[in-house]
C-alpha atoms as a PDB file:
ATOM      1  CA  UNK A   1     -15.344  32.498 -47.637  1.00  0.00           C
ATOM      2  CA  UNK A   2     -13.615  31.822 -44.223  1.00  0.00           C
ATOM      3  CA  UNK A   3     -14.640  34.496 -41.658  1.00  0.00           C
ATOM      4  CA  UNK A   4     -10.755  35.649 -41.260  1.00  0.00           C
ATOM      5  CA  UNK A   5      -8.356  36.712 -44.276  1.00  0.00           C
ATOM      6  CA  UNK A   6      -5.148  36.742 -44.003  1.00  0.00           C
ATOM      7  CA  UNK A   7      -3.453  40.428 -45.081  1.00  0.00           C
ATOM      8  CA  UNK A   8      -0.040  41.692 -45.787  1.00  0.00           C
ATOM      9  CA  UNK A   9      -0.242  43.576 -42.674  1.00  0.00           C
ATOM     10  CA  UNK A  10      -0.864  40.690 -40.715  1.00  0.00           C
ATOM     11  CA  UNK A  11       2.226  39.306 -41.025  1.00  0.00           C
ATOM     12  CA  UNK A  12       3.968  41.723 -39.249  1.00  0.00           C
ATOM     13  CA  UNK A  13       3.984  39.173 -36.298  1.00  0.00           C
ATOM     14  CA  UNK A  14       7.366  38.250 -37.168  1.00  0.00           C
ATOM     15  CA  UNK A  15       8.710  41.015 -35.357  1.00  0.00           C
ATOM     16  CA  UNK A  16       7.714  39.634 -32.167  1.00  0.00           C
ATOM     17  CA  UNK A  17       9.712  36.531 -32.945  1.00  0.00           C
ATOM     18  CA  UNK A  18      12.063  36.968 -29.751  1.00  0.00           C
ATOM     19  CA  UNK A  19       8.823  36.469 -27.708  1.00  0.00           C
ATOM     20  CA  UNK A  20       7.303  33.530 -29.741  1.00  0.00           C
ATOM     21  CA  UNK A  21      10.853  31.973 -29.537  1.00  0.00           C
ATOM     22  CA  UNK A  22      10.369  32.222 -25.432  1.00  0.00           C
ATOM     23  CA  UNK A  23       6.926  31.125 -25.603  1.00  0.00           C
ATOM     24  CA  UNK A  24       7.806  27.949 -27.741  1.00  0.00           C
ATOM     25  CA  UNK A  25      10.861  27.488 -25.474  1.00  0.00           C
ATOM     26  CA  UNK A  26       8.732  27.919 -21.993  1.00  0.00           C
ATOM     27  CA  UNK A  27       6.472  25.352 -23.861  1.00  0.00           C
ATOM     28  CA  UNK A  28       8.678  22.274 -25.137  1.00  0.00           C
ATOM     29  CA  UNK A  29      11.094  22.741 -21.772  1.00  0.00           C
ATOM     30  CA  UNK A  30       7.557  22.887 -19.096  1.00  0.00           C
ATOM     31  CA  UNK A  31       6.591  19.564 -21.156  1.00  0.00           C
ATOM     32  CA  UNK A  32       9.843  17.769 -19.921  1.00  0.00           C
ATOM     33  CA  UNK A  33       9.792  18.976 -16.279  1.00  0.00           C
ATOM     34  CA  UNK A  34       6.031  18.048 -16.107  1.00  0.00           C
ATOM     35  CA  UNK A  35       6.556  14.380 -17.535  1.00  0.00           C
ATOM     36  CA  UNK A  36       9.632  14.090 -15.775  1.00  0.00           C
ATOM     37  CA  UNK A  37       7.719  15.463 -12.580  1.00  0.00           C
ATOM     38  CA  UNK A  38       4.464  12.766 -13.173  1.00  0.00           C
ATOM     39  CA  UNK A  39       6.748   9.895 -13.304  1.00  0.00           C
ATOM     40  CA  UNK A  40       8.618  10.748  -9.956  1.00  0.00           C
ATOM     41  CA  UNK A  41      11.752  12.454 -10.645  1.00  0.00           C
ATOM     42  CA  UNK A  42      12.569  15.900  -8.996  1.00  0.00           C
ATOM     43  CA  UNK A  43      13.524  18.804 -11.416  1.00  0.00           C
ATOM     44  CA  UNK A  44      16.720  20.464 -10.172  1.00  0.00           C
ATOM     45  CA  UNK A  45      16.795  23.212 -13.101  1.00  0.00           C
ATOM     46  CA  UNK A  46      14.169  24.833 -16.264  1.00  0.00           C
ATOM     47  CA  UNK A  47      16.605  26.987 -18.041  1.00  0.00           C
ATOM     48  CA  UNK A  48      14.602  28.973 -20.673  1.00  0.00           C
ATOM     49  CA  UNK A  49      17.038  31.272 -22.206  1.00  0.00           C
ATOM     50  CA  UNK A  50      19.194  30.591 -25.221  1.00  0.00           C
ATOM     51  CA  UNK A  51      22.991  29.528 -24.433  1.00  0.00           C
ATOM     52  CA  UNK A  52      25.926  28.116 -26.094  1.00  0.00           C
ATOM     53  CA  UNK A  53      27.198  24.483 -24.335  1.00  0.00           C
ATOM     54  CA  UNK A  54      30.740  23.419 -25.128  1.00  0.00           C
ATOM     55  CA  UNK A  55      29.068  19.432 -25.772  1.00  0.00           C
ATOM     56  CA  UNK A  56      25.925  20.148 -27.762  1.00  0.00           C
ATOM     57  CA  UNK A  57      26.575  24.070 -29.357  1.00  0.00           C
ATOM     58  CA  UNK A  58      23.128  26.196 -29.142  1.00  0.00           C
ATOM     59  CA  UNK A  59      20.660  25.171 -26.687  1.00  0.00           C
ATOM     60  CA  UNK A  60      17.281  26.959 -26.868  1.00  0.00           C
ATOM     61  CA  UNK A  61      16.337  25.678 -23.152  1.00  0.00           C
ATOM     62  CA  UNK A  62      16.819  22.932 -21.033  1.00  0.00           C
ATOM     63  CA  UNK A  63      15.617  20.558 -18.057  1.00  0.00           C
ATOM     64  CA  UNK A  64      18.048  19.184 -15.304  1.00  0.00           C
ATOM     65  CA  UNK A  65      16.194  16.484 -13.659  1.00  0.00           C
ATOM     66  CA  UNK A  66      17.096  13.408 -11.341  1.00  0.00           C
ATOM     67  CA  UNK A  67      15.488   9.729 -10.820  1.00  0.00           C
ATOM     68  CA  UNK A  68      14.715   7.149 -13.054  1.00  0.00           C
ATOM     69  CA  UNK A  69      12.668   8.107 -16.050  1.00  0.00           C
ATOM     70  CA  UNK A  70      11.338   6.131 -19.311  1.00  0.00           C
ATOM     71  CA  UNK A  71      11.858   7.527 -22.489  1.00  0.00           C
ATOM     72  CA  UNK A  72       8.476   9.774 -22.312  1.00  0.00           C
ATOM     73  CA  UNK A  73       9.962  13.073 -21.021  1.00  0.00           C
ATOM     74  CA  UNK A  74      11.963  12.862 -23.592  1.00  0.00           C
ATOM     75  CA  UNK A  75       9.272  12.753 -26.102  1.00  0.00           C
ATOM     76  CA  UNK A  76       6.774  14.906 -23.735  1.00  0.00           C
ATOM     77  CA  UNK A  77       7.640  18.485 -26.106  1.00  0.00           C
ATOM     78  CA  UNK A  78       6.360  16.688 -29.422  1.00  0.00           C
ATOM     79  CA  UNK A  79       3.206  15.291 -27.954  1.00  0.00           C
ATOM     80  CA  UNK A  80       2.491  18.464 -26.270  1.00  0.00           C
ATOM     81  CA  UNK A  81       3.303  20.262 -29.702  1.00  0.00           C
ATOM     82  CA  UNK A  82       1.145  18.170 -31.763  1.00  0.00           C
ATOM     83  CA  UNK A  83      -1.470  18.621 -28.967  1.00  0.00           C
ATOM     84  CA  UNK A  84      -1.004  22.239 -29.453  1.00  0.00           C
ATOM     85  CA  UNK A  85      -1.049  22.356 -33.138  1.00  0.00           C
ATOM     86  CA  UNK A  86      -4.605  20.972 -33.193  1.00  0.00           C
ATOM     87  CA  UNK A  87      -5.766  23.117 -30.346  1.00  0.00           C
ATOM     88  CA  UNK A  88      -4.826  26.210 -31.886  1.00  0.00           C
ATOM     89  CA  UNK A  89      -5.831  24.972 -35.624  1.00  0.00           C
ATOM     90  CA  UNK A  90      -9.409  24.583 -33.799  1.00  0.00           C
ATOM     91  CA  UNK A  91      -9.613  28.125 -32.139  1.00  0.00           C
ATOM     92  CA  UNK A  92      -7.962  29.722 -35.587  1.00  0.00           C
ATOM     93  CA  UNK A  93     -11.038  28.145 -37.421  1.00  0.00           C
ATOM     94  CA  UNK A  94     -13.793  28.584 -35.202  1.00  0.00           C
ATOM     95  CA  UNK A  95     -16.036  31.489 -35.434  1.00  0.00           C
ATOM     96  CA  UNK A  96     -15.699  32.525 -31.998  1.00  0.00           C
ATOM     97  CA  UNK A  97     -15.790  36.214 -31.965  1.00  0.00           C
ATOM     98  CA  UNK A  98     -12.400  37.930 -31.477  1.00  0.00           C
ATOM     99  CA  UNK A  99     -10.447  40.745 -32.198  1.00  0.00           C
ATOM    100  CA  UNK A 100      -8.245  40.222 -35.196  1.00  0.00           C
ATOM    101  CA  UNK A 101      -4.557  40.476 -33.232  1.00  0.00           C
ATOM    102  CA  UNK A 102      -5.721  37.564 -31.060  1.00  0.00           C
ATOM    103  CA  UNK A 103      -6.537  35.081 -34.020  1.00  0.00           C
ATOM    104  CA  UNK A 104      -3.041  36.260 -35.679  1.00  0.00           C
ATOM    105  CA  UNK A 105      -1.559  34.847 -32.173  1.00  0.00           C
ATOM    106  CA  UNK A 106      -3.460  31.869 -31.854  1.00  0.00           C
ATOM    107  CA  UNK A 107      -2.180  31.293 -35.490  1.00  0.00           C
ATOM    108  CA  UNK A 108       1.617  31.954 -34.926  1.00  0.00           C
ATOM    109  CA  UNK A 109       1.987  30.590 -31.250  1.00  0.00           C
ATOM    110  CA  UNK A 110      -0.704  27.940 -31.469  1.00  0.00           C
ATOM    111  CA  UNK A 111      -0.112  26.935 -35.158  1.00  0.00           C
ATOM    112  CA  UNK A 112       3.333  27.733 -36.798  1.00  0.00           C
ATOM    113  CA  UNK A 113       5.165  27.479 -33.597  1.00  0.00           C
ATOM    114  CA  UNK A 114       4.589  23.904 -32.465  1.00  0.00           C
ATOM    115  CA  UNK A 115       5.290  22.918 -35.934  1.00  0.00           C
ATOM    116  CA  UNK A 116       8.338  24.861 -35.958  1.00  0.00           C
ATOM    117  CA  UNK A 117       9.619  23.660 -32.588  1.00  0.00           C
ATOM    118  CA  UNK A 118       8.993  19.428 -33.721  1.00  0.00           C
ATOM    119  CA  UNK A 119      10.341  20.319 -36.883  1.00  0.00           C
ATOM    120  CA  UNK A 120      13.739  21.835 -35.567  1.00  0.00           C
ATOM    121  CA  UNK A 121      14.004  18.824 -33.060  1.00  0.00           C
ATOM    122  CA  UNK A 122      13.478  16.574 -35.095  1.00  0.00           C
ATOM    123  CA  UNK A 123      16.629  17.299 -36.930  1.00  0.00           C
ATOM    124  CA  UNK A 124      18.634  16.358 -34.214  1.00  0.00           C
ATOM    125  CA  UNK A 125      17.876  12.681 -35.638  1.00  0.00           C
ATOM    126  CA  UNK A 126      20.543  13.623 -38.184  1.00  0.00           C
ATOM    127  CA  UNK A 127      23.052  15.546 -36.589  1.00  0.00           C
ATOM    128  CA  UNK A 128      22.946  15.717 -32.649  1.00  0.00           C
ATOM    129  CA  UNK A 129      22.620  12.023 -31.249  1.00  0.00           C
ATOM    130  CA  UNK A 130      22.582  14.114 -27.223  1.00  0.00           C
ATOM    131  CA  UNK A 131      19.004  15.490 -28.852  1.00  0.00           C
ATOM    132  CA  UNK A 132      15.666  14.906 -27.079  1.00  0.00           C
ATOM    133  CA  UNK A 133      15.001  13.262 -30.461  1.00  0.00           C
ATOM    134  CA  UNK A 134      17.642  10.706 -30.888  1.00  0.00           C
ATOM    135  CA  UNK A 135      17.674  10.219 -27.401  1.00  0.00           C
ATOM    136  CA  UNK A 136      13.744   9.334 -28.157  1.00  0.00           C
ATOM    137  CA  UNK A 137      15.069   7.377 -31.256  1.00  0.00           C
ATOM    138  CA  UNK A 138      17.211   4.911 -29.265  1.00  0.00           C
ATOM    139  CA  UNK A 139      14.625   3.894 -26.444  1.00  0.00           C
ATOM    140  CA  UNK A 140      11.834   3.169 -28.824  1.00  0.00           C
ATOM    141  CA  UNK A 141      11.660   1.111 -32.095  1.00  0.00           C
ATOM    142  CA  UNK A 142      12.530   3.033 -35.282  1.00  0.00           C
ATOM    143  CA  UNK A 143       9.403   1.970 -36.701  1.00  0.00           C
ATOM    144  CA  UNK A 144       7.614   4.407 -34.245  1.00  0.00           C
ATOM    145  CA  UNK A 145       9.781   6.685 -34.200  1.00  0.00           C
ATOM    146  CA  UNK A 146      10.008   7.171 -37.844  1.00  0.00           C
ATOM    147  CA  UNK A 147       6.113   6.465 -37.877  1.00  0.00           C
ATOM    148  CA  UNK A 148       5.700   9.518 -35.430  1.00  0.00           C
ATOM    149  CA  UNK A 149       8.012  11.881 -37.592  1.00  0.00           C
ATOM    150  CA  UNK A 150       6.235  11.089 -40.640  1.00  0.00           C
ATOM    151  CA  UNK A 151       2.453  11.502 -39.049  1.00  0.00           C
ATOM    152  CA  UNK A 152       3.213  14.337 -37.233  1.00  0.00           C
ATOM    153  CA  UNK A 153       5.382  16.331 -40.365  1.00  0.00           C
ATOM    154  CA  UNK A 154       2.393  15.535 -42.549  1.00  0.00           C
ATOM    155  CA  UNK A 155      -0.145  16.858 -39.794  1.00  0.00           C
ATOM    156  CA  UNK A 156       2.042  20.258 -40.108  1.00  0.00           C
ATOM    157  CA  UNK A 157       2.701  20.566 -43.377  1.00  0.00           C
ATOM    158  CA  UNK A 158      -1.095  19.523 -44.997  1.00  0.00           C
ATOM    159  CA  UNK A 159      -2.797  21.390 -41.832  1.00  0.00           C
ATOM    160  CA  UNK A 160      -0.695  25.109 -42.483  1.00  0.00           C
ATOM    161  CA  UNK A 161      -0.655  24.843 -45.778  1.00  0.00           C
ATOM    162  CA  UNK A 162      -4.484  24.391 -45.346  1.00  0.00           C
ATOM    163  CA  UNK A 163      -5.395  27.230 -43.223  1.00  0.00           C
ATOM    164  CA  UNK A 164      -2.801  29.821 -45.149  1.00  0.00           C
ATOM    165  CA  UNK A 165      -4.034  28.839 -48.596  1.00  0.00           C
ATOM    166  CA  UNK A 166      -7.962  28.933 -47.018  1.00  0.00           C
ATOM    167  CA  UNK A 167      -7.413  32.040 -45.519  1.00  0.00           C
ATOM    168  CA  UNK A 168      -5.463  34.207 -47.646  1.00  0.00           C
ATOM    169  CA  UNK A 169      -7.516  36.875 -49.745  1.00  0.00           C
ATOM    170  CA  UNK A 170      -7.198  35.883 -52.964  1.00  0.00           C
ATOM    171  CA  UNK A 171      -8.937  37.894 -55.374  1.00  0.00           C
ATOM    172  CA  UNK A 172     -10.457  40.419 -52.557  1.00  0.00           C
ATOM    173  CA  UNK A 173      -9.764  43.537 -53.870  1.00  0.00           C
END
């Protein structure tokens, strides 16, 4: 029996989706500036709030930078987000002692929303070729690319499905 259960009260965390959306927003834009920043270019603006651009519809966030860059902060967001995903799959699981509210955010910020995030950007593959993503997708071989998207989807899907099924109480009465 894993020392947290999952309850139907616990998912009551959806109402603070306005703040997890920020928090995965502050997370994937930071990741560009700081990439962008290591390899020498200068970040002119981090926009972190939703907004509608005539060119490319909703934007959840955005970097301006300038200089020369390789494809990397580009890809920066779904490195960190993988990164993330394991980090916060680690503290979910570990019997560290802490109150219950903190492991259900560890869970949703440091679980469901990287996945969520890589997931949602990854679409722009089909649809958006001004995404992070295909923008990603033309600088490097498809075969990593698509290697990447596959690895990292399976990592997501097999590792949530994991810890919900784990730690849900079925049969506790």
């Amino acid at each position: 029996m894993p020392a947290f259960v999952f309850t139907r009260k616990d998912w009551l965390w959806i109402l603070g989706l306005p703040v997890y959306v920020l928090i995965g927003t502050a997370r994937h834009e930071l990741s560009h500036a700081l990439a962008a920043m290591l390899e020498g270019a200068h970040v002119e603006k981090i926009h972190l709030i939703p907004s509608l651009a005539p060119d490319r519809g909703l934007l959840w966030g955005y970097v301006n930078w300038s200089g020369a860059t390789t494809w990397i902060p580009l890809a920066a967001p779904y490195f960190c987000d993988l990164l993330t995903f394991l980090l916060g799959t680690w503290l979910f699981c570990a019997r560290i002692t802490m109150p219950r509210w903190l492991r259900i955010q560890i869970f949703v910020i440091g679980v469901v929303s990287p996945a969520v995030d890589s997931s949602f950007n990854y679409l722009g593959l089909l649809h958006n070729h001004l995404s992070d993503a295909a923008r990603v997708a033309a600088a490097v071989p498809h075969f990593w690319v698509v290697a990447w998207v596959t690895l990292s989807l399976a990592v997501y899907g097999v590792g949530i499905f994991s810890l919900v099924r784990s730690h849900t109480n079925r049969g506790v009465k």
